[in-house]
PDB file of N, CA and C in Angstrom:
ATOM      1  N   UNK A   1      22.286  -5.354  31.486  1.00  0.00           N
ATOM      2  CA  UNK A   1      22.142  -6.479  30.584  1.00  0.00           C
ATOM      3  C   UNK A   1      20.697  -6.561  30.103  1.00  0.00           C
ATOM      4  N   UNK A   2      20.318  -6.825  28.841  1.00  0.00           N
ATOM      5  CA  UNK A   2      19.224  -7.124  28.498  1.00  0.00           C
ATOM      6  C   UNK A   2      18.898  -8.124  28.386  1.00  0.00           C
ATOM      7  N   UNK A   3      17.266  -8.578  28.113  1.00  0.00           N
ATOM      8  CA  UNK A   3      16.603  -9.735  28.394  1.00  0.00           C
ATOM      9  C   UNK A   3      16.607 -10.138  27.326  1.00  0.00           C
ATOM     10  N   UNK A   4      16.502 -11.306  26.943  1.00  0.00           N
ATOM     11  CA  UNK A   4      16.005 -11.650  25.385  1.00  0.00           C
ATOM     12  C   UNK A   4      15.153 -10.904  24.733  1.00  0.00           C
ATOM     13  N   UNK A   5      14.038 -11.226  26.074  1.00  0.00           N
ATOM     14  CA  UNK A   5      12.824 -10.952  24.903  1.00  0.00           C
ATOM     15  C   UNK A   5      12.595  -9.205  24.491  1.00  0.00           C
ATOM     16  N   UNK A   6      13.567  -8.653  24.820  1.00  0.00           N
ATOM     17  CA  UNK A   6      13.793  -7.046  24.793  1.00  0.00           C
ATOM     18  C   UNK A   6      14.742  -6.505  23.367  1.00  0.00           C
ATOM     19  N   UNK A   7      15.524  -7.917  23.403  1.00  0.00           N
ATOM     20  CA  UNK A   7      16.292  -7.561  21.676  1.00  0.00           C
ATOM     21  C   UNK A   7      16.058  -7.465  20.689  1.00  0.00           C
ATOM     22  N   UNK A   8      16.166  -6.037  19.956  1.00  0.00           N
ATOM     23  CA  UNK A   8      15.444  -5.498  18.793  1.00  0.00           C
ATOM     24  C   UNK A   8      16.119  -6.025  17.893  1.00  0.00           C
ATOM     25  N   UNK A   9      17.418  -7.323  17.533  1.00  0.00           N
ATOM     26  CA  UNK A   9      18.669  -7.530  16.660  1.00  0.00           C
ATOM     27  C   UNK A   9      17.911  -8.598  16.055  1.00  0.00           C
ATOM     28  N   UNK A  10      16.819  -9.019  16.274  1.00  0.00           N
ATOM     29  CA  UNK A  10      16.328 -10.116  15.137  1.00  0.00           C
ATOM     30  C   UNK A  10      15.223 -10.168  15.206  1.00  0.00           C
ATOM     31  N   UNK A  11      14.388 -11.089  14.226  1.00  0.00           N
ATOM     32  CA  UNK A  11      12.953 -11.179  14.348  1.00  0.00           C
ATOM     33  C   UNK A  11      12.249 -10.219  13.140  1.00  0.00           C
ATOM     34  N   UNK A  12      10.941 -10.435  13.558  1.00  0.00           N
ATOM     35  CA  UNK A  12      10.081  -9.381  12.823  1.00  0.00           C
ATOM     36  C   UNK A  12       9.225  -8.591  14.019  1.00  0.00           C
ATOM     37  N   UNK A  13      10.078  -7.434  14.445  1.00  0.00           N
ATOM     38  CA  UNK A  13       9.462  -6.301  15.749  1.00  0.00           C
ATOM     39  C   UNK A  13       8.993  -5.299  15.095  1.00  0.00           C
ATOM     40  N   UNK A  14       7.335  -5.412  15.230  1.00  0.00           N
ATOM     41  CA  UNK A  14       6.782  -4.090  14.510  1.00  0.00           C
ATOM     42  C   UNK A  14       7.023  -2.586  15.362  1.00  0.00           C
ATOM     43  N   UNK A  15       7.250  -2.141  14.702  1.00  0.00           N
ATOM     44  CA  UNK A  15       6.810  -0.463  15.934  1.00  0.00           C
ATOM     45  C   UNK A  15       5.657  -0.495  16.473  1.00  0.00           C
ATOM     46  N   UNK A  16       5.836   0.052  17.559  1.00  0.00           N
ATOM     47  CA  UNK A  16       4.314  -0.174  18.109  1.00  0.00           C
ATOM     48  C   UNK A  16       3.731   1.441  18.214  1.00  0.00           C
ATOM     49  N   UNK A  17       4.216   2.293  17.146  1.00  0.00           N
ATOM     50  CA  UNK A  17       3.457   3.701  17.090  1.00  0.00           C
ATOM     51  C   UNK A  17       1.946   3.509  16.939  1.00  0.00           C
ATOM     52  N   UNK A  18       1.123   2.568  16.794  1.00  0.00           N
ATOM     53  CA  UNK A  18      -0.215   2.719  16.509  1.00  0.00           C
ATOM     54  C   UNK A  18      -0.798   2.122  17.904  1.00  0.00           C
ATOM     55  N   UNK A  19       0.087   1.794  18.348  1.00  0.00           N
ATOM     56  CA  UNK A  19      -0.695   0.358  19.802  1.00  0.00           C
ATOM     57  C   UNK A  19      -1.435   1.565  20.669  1.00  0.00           C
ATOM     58  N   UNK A  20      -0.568   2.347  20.968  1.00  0.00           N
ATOM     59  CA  UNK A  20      -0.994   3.330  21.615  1.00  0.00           C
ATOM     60  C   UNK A  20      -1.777   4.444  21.531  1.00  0.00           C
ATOM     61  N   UNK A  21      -2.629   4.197  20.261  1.00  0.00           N
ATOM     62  CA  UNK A  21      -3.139   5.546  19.737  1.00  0.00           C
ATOM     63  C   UNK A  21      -4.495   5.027  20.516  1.00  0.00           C
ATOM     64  N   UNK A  22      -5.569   6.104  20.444  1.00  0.00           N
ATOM     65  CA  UNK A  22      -7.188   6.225  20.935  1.00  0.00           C
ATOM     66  C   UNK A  22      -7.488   5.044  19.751  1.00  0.00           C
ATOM     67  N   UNK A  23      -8.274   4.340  19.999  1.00  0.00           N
ATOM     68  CA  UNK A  23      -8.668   3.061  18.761  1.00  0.00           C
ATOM     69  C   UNK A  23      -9.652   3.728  17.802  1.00  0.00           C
ATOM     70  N   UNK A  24     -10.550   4.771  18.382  1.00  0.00           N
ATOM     71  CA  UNK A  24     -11.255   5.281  17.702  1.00  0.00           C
ATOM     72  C   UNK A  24     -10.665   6.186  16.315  1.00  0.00           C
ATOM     73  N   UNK A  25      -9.894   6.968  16.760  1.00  0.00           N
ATOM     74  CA  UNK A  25      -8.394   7.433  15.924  1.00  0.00           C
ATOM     75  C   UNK A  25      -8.042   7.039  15.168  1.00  0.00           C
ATOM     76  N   UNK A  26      -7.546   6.001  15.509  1.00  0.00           N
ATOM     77  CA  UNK A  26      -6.925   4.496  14.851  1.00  0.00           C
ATOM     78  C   UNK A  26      -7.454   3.906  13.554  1.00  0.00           C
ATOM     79  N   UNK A  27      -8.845   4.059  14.077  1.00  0.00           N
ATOM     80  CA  UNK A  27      -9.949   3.341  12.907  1.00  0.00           C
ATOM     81  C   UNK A  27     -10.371   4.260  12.088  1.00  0.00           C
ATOM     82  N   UNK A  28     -10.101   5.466  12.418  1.00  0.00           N
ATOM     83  CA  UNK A  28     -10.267   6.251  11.321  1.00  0.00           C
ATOM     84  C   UNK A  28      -9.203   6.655  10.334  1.00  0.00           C
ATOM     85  N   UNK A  29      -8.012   6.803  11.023  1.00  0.00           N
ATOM     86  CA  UNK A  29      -7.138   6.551  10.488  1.00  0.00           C
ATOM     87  C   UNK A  29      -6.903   5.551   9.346  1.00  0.00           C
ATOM     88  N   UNK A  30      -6.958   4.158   9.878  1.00  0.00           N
ATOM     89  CA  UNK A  30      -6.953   2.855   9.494  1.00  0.00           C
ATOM     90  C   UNK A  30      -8.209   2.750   8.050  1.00  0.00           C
ATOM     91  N   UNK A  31      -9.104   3.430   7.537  1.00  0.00           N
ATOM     92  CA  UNK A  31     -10.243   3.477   6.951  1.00  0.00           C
ATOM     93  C   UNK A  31      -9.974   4.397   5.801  1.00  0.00           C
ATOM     94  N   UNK A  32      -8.843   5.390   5.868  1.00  0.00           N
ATOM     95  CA  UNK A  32      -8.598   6.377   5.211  1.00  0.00           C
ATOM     96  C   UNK A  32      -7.229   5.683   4.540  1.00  0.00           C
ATOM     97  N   UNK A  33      -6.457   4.965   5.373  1.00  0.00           N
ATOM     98  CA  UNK A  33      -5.447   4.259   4.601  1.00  0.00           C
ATOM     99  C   UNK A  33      -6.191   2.881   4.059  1.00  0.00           C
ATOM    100  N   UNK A  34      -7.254   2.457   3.955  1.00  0.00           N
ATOM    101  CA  UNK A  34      -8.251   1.727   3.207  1.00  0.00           C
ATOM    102  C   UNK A  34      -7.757   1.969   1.986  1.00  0.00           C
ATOM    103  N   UNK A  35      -8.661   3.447   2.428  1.00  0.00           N
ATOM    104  CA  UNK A  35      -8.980   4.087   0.807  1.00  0.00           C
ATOM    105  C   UNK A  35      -7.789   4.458   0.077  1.00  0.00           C
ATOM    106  N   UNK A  36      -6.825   4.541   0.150  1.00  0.00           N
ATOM    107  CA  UNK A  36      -5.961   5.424  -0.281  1.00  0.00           C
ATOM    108  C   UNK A  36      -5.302   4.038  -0.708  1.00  0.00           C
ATOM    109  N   UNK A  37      -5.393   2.806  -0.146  1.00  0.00           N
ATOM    110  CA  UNK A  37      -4.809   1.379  -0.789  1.00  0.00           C
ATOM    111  C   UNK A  37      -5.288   1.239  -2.281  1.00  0.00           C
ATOM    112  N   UNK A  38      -6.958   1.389  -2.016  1.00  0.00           N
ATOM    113  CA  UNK A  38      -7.798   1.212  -3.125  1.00  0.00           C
ATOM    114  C   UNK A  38      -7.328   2.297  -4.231  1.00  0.00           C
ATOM    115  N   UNK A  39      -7.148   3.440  -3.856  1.00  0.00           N
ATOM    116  CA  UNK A  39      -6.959   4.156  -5.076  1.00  0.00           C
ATOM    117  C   UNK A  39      -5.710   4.009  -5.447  1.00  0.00           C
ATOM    118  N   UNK A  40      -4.400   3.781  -4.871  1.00  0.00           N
ATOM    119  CA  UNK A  40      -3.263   3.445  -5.149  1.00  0.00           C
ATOM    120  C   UNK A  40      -3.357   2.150  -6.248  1.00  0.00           C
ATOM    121  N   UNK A  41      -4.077   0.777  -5.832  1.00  0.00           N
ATOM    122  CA  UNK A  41      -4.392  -0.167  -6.927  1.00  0.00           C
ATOM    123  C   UNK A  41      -4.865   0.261  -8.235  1.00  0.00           C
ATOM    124  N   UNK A  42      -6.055   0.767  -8.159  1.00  0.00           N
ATOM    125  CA  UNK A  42      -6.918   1.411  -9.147  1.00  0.00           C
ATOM    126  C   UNK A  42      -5.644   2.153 -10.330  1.00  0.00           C
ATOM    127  N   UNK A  43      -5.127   3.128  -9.537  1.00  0.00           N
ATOM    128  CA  UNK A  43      -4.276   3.714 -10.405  1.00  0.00           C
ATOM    129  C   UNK A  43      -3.549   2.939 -10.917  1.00  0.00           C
ATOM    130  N   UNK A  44      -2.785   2.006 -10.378  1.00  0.00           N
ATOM    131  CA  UNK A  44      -1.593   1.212 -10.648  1.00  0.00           C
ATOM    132  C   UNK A  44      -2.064   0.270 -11.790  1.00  0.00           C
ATOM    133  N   UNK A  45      -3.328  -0.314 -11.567  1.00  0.00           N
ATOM    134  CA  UNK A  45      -4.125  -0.874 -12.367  1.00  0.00           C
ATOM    135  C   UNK A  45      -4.561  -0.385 -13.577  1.00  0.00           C
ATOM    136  N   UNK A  46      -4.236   1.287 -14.038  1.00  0.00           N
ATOM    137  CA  UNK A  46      -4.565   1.605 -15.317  1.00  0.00           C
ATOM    138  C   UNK A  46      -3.273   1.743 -15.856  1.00  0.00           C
ATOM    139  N   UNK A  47      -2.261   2.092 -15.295  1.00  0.00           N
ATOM    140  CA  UNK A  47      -0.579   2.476 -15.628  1.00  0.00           C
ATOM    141  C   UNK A  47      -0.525   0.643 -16.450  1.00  0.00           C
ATOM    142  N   UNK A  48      -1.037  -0.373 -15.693  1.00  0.00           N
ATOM    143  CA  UNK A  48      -0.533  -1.527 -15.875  1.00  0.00           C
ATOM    144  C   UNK A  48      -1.594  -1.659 -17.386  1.00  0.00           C
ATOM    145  N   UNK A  49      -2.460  -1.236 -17.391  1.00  0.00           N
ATOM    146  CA  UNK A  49      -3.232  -1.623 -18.926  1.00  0.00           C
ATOM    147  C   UNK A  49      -2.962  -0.872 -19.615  1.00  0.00           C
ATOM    148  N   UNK A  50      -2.266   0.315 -19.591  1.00  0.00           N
ATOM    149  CA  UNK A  50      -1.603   1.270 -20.553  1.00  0.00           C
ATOM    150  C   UNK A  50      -0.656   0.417 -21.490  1.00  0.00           C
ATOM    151  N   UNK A  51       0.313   0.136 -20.303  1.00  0.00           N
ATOM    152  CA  UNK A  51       1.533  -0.592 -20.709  1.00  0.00           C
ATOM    153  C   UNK A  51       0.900  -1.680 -21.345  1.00  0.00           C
ATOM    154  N   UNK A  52       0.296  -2.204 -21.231  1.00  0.00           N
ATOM    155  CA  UNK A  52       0.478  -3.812 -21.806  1.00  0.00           C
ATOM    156  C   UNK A  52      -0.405  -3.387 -23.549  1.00  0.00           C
ATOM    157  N   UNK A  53      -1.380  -2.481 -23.195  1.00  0.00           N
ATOM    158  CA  UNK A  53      -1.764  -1.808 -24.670  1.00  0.00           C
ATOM    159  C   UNK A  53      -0.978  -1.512 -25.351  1.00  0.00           C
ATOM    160  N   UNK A  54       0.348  -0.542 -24.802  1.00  0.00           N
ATOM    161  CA  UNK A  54       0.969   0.057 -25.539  1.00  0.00           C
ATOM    162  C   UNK A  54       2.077  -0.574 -26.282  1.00  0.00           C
ATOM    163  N   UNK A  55       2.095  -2.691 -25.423  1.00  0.00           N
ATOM    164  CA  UNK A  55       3.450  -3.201 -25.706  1.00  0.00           C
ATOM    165  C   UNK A  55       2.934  -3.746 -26.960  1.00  0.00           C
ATOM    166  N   UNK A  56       1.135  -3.765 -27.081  1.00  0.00           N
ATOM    167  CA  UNK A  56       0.721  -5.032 -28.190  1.00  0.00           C
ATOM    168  C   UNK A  56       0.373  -3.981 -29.279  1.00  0.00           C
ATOM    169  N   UNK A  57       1.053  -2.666 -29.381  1.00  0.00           N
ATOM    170  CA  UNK A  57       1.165  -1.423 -30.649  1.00  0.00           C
ATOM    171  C   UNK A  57       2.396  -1.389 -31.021  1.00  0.00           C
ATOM    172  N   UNK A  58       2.956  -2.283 -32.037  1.00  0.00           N
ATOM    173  CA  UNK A  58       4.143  -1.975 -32.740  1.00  0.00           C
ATOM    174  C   UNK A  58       4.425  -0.445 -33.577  1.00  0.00           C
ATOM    175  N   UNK A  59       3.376   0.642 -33.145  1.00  0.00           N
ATOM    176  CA  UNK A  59       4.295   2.140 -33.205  1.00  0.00           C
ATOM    177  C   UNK A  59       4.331   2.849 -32.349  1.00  0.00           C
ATOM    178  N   UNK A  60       4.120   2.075 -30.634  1.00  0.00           N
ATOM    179  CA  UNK A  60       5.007   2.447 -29.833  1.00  0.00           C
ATOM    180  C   UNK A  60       6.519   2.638 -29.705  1.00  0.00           C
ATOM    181  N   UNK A  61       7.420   3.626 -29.386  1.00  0.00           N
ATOM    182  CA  UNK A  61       8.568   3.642 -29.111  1.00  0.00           C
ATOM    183  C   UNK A  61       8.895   2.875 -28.037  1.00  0.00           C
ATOM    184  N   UNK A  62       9.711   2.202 -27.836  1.00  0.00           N
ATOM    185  CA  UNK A  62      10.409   1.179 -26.536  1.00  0.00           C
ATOM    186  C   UNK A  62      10.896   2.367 -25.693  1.00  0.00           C
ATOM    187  N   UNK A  63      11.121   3.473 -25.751  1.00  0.00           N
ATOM    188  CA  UNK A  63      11.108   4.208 -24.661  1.00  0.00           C
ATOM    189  C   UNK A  63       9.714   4.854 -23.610  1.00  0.00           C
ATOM    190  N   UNK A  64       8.654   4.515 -24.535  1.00  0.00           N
ATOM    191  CA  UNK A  64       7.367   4.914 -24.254  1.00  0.00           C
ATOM    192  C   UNK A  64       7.296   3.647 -23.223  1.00  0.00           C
ATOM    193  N   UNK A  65       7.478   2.608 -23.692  1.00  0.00           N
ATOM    194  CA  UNK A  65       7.260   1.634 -23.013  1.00  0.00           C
ATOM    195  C   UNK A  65       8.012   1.091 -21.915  1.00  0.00           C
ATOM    196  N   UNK A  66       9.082   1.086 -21.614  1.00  0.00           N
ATOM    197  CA  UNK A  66      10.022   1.528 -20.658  1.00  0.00           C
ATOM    198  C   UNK A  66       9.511   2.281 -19.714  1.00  0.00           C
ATOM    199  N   UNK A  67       8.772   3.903 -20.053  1.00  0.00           N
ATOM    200  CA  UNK A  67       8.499   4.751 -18.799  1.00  0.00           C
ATOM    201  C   UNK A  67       7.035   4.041 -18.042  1.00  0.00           C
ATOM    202  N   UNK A  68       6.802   3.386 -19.195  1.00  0.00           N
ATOM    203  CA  UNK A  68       5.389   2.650 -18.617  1.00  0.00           C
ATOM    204  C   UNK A  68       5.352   1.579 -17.258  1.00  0.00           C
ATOM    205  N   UNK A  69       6.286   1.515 -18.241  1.00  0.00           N
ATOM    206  CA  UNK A  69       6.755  -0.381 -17.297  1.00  0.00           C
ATOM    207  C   UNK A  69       7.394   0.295 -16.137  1.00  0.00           C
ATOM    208  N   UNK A  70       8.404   1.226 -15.894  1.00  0.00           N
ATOM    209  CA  UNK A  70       9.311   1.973 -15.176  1.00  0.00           C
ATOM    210  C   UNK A  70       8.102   2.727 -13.678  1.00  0.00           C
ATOM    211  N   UNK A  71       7.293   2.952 -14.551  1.00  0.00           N
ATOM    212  CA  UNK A  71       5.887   3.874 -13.720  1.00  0.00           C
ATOM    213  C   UNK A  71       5.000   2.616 -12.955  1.00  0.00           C
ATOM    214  N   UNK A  72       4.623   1.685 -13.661  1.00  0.00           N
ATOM    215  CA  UNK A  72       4.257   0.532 -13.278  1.00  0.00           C
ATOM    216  C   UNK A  72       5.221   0.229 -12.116  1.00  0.00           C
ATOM    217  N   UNK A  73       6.167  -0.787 -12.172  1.00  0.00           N
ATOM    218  CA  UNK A  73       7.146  -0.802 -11.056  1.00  0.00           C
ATOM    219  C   UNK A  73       7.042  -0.177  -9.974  1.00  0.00           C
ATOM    220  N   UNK A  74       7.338   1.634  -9.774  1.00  0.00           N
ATOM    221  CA  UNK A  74       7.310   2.345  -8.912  1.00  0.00           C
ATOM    222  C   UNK A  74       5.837   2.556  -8.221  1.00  0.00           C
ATOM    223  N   UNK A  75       5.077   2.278  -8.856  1.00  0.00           N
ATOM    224  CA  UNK A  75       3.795   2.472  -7.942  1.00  0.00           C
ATOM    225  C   UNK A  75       3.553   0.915  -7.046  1.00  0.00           C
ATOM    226  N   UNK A  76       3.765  -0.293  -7.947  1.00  0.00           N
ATOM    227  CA  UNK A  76       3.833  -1.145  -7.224  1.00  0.00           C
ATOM    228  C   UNK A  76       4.650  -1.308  -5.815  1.00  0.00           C
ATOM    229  N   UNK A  77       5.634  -1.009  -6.123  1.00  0.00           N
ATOM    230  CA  UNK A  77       6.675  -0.483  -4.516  1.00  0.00           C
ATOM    231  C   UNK A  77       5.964   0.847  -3.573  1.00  0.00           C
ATOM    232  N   UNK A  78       5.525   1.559  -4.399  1.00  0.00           N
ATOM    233  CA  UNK A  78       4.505   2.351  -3.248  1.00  0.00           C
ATOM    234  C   UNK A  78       3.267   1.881  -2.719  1.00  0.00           C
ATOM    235  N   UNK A  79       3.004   1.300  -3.416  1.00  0.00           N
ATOM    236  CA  UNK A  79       1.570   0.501  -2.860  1.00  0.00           C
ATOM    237  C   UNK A  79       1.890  -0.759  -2.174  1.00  0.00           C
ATOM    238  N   UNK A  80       2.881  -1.646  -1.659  1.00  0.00           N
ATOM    239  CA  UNK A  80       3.397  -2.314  -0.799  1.00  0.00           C
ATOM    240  C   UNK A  80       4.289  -1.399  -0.023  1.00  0.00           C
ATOM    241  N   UNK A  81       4.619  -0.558   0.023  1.00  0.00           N
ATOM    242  CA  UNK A  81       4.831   0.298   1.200  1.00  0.00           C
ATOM    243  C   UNK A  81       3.976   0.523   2.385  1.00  0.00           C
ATOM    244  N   UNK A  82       2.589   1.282   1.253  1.00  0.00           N
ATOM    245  CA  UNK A  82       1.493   1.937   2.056  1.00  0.00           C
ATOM    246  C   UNK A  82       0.759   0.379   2.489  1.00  0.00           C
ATOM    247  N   UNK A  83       0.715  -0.994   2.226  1.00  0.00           N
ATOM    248  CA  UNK A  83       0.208  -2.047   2.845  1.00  0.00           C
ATOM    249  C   UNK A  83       1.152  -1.875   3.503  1.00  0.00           C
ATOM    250  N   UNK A  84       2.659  -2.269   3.456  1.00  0.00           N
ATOM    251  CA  UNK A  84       2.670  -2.592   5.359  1.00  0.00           C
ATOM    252  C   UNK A  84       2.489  -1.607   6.391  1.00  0.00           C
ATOM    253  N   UNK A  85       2.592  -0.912   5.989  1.00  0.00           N
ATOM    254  CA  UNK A  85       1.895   0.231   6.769  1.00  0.00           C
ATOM    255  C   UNK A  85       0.385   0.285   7.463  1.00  0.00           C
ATOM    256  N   UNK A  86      -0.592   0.076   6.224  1.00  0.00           N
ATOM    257  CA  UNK A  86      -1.665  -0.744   6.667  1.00  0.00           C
ATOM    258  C   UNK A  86      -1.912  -1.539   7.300  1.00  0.00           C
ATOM    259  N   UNK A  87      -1.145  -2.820   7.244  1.00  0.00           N
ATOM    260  CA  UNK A  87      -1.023  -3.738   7.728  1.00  0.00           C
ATOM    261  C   UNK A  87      -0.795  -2.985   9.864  1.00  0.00           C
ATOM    262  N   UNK A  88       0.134  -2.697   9.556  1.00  0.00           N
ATOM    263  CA  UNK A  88       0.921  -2.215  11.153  1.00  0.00           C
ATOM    264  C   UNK A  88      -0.209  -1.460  11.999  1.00  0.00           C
ATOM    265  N   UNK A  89      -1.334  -0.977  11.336  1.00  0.00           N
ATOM    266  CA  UNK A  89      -2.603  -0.212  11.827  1.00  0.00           C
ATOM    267  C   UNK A  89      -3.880  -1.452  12.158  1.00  0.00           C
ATOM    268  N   UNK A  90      -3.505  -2.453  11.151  1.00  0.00           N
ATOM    269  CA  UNK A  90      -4.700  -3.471  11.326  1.00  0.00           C
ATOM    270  C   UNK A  90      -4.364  -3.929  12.797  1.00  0.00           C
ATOM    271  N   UNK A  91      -3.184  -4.386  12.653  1.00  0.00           N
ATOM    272  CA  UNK A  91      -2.555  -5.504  13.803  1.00  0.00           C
ATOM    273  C   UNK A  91      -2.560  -4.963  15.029  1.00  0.00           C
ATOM    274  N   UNK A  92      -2.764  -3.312  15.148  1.00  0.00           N
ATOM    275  CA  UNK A  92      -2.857  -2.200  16.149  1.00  0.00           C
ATOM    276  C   UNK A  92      -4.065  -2.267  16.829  1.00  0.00           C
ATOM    277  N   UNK A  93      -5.175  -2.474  15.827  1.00  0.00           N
ATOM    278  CA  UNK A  93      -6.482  -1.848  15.468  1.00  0.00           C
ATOM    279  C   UNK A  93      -7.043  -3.273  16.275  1.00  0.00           C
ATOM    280  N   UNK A  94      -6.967  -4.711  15.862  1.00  0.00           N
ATOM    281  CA  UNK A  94      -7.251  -5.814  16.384  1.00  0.00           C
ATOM    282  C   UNK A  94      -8.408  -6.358  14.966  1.00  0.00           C
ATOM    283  N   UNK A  95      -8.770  -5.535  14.078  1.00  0.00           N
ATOM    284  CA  UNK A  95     -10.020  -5.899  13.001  1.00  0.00           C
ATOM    285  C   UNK A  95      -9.603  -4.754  12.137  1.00  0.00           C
ATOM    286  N   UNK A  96     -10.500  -5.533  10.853  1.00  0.00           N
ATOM    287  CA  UNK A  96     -10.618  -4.729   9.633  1.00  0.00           C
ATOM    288  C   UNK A  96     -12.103  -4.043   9.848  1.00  0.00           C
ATOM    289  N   UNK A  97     -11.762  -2.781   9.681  1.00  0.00           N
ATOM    290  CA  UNK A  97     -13.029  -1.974   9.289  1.00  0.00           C
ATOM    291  C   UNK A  97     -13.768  -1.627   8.356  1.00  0.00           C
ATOM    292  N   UNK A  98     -15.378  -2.150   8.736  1.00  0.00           N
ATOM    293  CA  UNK A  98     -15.831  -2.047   7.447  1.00  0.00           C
ATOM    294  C   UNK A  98     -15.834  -0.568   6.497  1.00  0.00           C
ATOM    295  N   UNK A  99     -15.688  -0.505   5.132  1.00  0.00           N
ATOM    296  CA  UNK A  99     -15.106   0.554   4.447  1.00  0.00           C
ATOM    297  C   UNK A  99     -15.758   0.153   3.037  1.00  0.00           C
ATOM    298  N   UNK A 100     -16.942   0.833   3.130  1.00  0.00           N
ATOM    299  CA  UNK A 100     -18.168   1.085   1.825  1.00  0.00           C
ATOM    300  C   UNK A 100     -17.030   1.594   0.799  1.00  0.00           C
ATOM    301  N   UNK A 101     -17.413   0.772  -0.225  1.00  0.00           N
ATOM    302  CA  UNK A 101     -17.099   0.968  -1.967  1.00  0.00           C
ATOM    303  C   UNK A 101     -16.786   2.402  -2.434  1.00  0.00           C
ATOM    304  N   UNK A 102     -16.022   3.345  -2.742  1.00  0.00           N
ATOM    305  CA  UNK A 102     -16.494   4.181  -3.058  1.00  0.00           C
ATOM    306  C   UNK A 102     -16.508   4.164  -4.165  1.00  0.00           C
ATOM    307  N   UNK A 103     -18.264   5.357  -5.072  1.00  0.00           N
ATOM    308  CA  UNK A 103     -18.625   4.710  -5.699  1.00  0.00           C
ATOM    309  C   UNK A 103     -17.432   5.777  -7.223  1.00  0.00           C
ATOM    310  N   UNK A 104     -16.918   6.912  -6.748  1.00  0.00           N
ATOM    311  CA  UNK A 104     -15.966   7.282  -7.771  1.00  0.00           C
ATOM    312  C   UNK A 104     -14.670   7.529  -6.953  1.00  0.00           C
ATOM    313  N   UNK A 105     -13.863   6.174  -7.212  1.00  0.00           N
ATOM    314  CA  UNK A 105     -12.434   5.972  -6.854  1.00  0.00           C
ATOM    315  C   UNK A 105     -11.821   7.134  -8.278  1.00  0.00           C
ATOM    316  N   UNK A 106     -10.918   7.972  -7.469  1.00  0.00           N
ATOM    317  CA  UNK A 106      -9.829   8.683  -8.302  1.00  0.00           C
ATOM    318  C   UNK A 106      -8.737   8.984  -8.297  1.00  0.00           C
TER     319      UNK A 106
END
């Protein structure tokens, strides 16, 4: 018989694949999925000014604009992917690590 507090059937139960890692690891790890947040935005952030340029050009095709908006969308769902993911390394980690600007995001 199991205990309550052992039932995986409800709640919000993170994996605990990071609890156990070396912290040092962790934080490097955790610093590299920083960066890779930042450039995921960045990008997502030019797909999103494409589109909105391309909606206020009446000789855009609505299919142009569609793949825009369509591309937009999908990165947004990848980039809340890779946060909770992030997230699951912070909460591992116990702190955010500091993580200098870089100065050419690409």
């Amino acid at each position: 018989m199991q205990d309550a507090g052992s039932s995986q059937a409800g709640g919000d139960q993170r994996k605990p694949r990071y609890d156990l890692m070396d912290k040092a690891e962790l934080e490097t790890l955790t610093v590299a999925a920083i960066r890779e947040h930042r450039r995921l935005l960045a990008a997502d952030q030019a797909v999103y000014e494409e589109w909105i340029r391309a909606s206020e050009d009446p000789t855009i095709a609505n299919s142009v604009l569609e793949t825009l908006q369509e591309e937009h969308f999908a990165r947004q769902t990848k980039a809340a992917a890779q946060q909770d993911e992030l997230s699951d390394m912070l909460d591992a980690l116990g702190f955010v690590p500091e993580v200098p600007v870089d100065d050419d995001v690409s």
